[in-house]
Protein backbone atom coordinates (compact mmCIF):
# COMPACT_ATOMS: atom_id res chain seq x y z
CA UNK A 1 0.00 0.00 0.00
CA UNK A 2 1.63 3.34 -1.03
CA UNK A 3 0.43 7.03 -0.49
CA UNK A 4 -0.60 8.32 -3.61
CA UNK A 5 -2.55 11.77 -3.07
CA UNK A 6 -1.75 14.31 -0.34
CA UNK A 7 -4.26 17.24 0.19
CA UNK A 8 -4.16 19.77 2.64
CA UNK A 9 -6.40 22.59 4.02
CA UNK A 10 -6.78 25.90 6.30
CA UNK A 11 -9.85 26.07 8.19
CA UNK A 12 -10.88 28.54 10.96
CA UNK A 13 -13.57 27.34 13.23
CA UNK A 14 -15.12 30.69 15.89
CA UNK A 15 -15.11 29.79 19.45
CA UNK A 16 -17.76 30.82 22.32
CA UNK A 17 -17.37 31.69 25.80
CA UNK A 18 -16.23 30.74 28.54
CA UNK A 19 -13.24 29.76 26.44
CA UNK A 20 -13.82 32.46 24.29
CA UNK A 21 -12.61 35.46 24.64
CA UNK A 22 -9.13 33.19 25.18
CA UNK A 23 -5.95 35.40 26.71
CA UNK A 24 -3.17 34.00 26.90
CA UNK A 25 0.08 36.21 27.43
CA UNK A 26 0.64 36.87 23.92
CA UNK A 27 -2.90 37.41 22.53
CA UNK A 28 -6.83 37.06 22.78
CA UNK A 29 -8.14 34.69 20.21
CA UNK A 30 -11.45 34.08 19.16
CA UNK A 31 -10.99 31.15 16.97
CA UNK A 32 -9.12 28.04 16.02
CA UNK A 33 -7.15 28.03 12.98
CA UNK A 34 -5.84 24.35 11.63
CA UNK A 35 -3.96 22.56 9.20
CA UNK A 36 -6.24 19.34 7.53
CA UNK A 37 -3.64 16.73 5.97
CA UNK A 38 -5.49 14.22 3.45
CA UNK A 39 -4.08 11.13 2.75
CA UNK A 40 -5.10 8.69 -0.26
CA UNK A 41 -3.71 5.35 -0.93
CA UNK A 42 -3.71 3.22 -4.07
CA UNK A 43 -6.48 1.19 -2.62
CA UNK A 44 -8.67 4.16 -1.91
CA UNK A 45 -7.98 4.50 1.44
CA UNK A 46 -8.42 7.67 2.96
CA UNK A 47 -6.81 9.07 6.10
CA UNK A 48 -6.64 12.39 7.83
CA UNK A 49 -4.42 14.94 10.30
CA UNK A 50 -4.52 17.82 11.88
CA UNK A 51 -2.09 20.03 13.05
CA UNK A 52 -2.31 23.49 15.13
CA UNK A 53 -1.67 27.01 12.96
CA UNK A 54 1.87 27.77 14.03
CA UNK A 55 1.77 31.26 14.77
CA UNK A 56 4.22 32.14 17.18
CA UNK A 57 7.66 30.45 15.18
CA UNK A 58 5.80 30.84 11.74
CA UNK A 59 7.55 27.09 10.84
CA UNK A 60 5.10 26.85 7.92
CA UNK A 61 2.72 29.37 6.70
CA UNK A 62 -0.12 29.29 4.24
CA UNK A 63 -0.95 25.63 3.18
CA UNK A 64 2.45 24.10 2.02
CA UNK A 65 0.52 21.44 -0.30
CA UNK A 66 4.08 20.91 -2.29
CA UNK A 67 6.47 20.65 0.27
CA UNK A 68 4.06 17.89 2.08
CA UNK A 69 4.18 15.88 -1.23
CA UNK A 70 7.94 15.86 -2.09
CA UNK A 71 7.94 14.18 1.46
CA UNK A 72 5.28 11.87 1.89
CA UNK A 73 3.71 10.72 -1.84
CA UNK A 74 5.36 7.19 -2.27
CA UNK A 75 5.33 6.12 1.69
CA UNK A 76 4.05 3.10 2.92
CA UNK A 77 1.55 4.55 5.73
CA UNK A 78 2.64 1.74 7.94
CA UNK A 79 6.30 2.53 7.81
CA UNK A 80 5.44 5.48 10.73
CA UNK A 81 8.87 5.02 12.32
CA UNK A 82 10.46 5.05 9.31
CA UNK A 83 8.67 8.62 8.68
CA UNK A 84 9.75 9.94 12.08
CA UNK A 85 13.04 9.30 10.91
CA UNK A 86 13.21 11.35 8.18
CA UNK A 87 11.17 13.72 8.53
CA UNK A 88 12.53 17.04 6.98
CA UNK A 89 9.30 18.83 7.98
CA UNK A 90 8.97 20.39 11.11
CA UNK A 91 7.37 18.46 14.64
CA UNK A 92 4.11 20.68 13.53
CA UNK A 93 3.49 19.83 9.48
CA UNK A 94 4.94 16.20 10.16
CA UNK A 95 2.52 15.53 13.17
CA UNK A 96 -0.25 16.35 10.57
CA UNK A 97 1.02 13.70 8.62
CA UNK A 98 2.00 11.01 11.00
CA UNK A 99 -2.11 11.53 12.46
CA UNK A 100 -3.01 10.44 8.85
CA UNK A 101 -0.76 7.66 8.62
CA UNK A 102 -2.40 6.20 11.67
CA UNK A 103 -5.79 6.95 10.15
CA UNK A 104 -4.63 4.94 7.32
CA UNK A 105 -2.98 1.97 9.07
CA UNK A 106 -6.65 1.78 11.07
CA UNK A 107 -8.41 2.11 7.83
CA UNK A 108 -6.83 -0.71 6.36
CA UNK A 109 -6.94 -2.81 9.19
CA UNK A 110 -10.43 -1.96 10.43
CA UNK A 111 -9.40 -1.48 13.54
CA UNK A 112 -9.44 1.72 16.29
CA UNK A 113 -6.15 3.73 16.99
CA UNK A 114 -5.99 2.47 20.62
CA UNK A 115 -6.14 -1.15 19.87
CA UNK A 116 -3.05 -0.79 17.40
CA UNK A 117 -1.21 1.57 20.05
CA UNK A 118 -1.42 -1.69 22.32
CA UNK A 119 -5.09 -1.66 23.33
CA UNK A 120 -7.46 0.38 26.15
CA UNK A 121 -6.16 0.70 29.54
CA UNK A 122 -8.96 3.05 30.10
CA UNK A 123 -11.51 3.67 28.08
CA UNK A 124 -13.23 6.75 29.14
CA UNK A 125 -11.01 9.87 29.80
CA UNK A 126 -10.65 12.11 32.01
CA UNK A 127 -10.68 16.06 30.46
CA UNK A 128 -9.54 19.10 32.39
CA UNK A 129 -11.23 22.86 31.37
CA UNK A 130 -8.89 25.39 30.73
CA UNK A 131 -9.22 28.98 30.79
CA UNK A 132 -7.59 32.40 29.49
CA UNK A 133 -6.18 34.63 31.94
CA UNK A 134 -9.56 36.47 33.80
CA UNK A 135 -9.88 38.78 36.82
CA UNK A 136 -10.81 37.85 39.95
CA UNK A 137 -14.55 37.82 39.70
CA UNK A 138 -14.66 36.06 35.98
CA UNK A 139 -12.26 33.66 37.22
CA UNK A 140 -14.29 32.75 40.46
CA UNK A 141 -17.48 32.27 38.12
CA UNK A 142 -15.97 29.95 35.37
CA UNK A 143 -14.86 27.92 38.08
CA UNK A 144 -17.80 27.81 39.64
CA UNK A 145 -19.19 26.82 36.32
CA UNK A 146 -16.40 24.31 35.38
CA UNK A 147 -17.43 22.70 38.89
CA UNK A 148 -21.07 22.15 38.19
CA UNK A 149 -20.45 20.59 34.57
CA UNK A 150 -18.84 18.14 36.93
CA UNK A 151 -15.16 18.45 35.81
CA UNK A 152 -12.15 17.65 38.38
CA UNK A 153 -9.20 19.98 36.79
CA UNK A 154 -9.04 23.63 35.42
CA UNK A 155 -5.98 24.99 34.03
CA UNK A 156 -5.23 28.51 33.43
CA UNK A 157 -3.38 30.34 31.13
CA UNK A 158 -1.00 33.47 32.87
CA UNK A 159 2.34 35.01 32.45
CA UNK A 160 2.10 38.52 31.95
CA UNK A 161 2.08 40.03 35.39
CA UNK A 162 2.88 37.89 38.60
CA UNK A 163 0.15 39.80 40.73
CA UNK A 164 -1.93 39.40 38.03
CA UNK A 165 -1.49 35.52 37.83
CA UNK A 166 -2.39 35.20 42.27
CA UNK A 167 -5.09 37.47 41.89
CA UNK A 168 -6.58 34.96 39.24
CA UNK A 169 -5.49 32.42 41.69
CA UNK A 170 -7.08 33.57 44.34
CA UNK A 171 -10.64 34.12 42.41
CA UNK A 172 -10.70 30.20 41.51
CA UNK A 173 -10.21 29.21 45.12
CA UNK A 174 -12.24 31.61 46.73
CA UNK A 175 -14.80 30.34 44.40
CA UNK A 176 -14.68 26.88 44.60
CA UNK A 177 -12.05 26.25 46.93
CA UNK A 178 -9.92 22.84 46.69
CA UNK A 179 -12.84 21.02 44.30
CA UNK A 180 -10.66 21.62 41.44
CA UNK A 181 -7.41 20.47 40.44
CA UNK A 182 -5.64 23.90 39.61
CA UNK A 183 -2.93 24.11 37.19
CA UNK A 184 -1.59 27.72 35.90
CA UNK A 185 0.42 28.16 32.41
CA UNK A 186 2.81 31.14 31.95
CA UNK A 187 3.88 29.93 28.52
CA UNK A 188 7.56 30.95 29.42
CA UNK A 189 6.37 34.37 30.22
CA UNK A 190 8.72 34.90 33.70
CA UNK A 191 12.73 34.73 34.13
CA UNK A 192 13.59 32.74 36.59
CA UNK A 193 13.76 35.14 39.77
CA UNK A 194 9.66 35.76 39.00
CA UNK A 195 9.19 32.52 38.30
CA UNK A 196 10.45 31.48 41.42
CA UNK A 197 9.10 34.22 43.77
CA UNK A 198 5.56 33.47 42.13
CA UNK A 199 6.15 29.70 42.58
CA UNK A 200 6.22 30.56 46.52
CA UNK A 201 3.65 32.68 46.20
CA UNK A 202 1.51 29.73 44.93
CA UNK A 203 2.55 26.87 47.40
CA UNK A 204 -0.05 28.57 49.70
CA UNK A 205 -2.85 27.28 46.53
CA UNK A 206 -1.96 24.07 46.18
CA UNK A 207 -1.73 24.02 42.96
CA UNK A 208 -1.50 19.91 40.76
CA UNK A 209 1.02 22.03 39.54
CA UNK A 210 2.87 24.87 37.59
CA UNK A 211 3.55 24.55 33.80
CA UNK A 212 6.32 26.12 32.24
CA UNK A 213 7.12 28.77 33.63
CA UNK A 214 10.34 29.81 31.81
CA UNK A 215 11.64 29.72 28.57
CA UNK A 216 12.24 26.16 26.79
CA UNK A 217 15.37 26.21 26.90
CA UNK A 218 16.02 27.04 30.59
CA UNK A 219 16.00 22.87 31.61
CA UNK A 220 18.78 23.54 33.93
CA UNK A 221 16.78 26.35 35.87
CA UNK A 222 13.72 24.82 35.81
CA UNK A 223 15.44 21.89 37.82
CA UNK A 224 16.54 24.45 40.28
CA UNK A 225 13.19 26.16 40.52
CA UNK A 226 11.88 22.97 41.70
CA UNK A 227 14.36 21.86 44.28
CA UNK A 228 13.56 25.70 46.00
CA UNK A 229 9.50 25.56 45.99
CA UNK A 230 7.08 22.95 47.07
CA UNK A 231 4.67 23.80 44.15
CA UNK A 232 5.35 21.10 41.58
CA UNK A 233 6.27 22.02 38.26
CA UNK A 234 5.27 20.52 34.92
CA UNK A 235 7.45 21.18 31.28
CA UNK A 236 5.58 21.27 27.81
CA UNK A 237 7.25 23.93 25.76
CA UNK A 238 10.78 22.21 26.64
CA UNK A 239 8.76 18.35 25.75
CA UNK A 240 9.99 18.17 22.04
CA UNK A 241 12.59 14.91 21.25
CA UNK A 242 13.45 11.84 23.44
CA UNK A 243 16.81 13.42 23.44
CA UNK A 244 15.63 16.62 25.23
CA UNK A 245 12.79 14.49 27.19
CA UNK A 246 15.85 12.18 28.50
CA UNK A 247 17.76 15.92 29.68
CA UNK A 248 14.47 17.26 31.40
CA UNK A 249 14.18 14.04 33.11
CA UNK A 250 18.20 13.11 34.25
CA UNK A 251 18.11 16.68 35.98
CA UNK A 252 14.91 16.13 37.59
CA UNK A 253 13.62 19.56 36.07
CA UNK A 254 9.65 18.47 36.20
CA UNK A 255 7.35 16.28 37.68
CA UNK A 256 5.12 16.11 35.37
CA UNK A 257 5.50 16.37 31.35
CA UNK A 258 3.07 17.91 28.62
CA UNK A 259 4.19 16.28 25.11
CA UNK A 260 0.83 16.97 22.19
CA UNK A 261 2.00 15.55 18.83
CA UNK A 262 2.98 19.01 16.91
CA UNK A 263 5.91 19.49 19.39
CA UNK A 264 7.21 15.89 18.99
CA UNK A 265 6.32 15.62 15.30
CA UNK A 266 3.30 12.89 16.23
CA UNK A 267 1.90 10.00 17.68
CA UNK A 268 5.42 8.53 18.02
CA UNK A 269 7.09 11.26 19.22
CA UNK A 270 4.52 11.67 21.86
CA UNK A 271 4.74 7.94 22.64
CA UNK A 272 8.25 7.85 22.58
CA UNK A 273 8.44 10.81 25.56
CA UNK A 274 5.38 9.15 27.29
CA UNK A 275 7.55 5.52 27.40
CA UNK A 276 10.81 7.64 29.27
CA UNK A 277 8.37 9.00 31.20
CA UNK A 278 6.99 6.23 32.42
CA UNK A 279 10.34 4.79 32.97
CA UNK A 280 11.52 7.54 34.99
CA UNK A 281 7.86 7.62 36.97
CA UNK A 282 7.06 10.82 35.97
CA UNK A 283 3.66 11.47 34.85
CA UNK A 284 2.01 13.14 31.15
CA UNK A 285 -0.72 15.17 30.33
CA UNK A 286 -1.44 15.71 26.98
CA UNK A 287 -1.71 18.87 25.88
CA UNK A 288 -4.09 20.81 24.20
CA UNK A 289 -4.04 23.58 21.23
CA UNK A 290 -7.56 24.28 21.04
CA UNK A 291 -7.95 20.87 19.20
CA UNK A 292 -10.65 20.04 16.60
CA UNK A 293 -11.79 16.43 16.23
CA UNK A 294 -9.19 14.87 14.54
CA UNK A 295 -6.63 15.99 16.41
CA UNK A 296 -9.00 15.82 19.69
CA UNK A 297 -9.74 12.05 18.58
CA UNK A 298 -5.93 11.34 18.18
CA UNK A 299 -5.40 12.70 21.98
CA UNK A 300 -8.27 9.95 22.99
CA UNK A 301 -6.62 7.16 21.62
CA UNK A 302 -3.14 7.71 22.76
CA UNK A 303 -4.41 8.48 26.25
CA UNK A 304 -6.64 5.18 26.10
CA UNK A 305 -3.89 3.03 25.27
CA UNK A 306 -0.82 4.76 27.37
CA UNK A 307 -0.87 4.00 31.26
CA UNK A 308 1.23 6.88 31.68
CA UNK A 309 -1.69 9.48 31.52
CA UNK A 310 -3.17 8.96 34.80
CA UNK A 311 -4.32 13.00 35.28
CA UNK A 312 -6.97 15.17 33.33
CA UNK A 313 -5.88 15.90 30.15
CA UNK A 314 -6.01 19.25 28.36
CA UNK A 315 -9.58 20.04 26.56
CA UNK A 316 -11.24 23.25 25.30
CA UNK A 317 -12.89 21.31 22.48
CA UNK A 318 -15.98 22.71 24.12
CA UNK A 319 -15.19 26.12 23.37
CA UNK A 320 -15.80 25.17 20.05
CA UNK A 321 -19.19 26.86 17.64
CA UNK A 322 -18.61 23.63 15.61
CA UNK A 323 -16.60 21.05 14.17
CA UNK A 324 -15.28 19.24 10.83
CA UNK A 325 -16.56 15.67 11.58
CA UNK A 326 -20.09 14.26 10.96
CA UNK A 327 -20.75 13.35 15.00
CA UNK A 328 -18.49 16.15 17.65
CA UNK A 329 -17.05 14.18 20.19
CA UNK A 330 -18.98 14.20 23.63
CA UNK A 331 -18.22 15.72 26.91
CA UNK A 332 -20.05 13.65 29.45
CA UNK A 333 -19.22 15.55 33.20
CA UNK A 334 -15.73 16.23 32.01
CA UNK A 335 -14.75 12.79 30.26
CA UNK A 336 -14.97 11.59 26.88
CA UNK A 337 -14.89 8.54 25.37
CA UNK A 338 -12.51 6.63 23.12
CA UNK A 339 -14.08 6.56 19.28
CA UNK A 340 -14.50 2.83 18.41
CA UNK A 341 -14.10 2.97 14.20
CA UNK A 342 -11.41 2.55 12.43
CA UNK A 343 -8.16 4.78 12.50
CA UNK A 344 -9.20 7.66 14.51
CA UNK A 345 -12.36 6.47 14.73
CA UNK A 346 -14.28 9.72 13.10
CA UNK A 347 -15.44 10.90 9.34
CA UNK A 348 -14.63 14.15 8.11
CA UNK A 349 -17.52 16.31 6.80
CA UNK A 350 -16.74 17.60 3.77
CA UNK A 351 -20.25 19.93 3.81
CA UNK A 352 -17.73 21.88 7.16
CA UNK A 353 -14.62 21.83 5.43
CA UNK A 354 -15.85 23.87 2.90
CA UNK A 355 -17.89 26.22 5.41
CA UNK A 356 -14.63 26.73 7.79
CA UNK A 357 -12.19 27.46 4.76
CA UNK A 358 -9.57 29.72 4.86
């Protein structure tokens, strides 16, 4: 079986509150943009990807239909290793492209993702809500909110003031006091003095913990920051290669670890962090960048079939106005469950991808 047609596509789906407006330290956004990677065998298979708009390193722009075919027409969609390998991509257009693959391999074996990845350990997963950065009084009543839809686990976005970031803090708990897991994300927004003063500041909010802090590179400071405060600290930013995964975990720099496939170019990437992890006894989350289905439906499967995702993983698929698959994915009091077709066990609908076109 070889891959004979690659198609890609830009779609922008709106959002709605509560994630919606979404702050994060850089920007407010109001929708999700995504890359759609098509796959088509010579059998008439048909698989599919996502990957996240990239648009803080600008690694690709636009839809790079070309540069995707010079690399992947020709494959074998089993040979998935073999891809990881060589890729010449990117982590964020070859994670598109790996998600496909798998698609594919499911497709023509007629079997779900998770039972290829080594089958369920859990079939039902556990989601946490996140939020943008919110005052005190918006950030008591999401929680509040996030609490009655019967999640566990809220994580926060932060890192552009410190007080800023405790005030937040200090809304959530006064609103629903230890009921959720609380976990805050800078996104590298604090040197390492403010990260660690604010780290302190924190241990008093027993926080599940505090997620990247610093900038990606700053391993070696991270693993100081933690040996100084008793508020745990997670790495995703810095979660890339097994190379750099086997660095943040020799130094001791997190306890927990964040890898989502368009950092570690995939489902293998992401498994290969997930098995040091687990041999180290550190804990993942996967991530989340405001995933649509497929992408959402690849973060199901990998969770369902990797014990080393015991916590709430990342969600804010409910933020979404709509999707590009023929039946959304279902939040049932802050779970989902693992799609049971073949591949990623969804079908795209191509009446939405022409809708949410770029």
């Amino acid at each position: 079986m070889k891959i004979t047609s690659l198609h890609a596509q830009r779609v922008r789906i709106p959002q709605k509150p509560p994630i919606a407006p979404y702050q994060n330290r850089y920007q407010a956004g109001t929708h999700k943009e995504a890359l759609l990677v098509r796959l088509e065998t010579d059998n008439g298979l048909v698989g599919w990807g996502e990957t996240p708009d990239d648009w803080i390193n600008k690694s690709f722009e636009g839809t790079p239909v070309e540069r995707l075919r010079t690399q992947v027409l020709g494959r074998d969609p089993f040979d998935v290793e073999l891809f990881y390998a060589e890729n010449t991509l990117g982590s964020y257009l070859a994670s598109g492209v790996d998600m496909a693959m798998w698609d594919l391999i499911g497709q023509a074996t007629r079997q779900p993702l998770y039972k290829l990845l080594g089958g369920a350990v859990r079939k039902r997963i556990e989601l946490a809500a996140c939020m943008g950065i919110r005052p005190y009084d918006e950030a008591k009543a999401i929680a509040q909110q996030y609490l009655a839809e019967g999640f566990t686990t809220l994580k926060t976005k932060a890192g552009r003031r410190a007080d800023e970031d405790l005030e937040m803090v200090r809304g959530i708990r006064d609103g629903v006091g230890d009921q959720l897991q609380l976990r805050i994300d800078p996104n590298m927004g604090y040197s390492p003095d403010v990260a660690l003063q604010l780290a302190r500041d924190l241990e008093q909010y027993g926080l599940e913990y505090f997620e990247q802090p610093m900038h990606f590179t700053q391993i070696g400071e991270s693993a100081r920051l933690r040996r100084r405060t008793t508020t745990p600290l997670a790495l995703n930013e810095s979660v890339t290669t097994p190379e750099i995964t086997l660095q943040i975990l020799e130094l001791r720099a997190a306890d927990f670890l964040l890898p989502d496939t368009y950092q570690c170019g995939g489902i293998v990437g992401v498994r290969k962090v997930a098995s040091l992890c687990e041999a180290a006894s550190v804990p993942c989350v996967f991530h989340c960048a405001h995933d649509l289905g497929l992408k959402t439906a690849a973060m199901l499967h990998v969770v369902a079939s990797n014990p080393n995702f015991p916590l709430a993983n990342d969600c804010t698929y409910y933020g979404l106005v709509d999707d590009i698959i023929t039946v959304p994915h279902q939040i049932e009091r802050g779970t989902m469950l693992v799609p049971e077709g073949p591949g990623l066990g969804v079908t795209v609908d191509e009446g939405k991808l022409a809708k949410y076109r770029v």
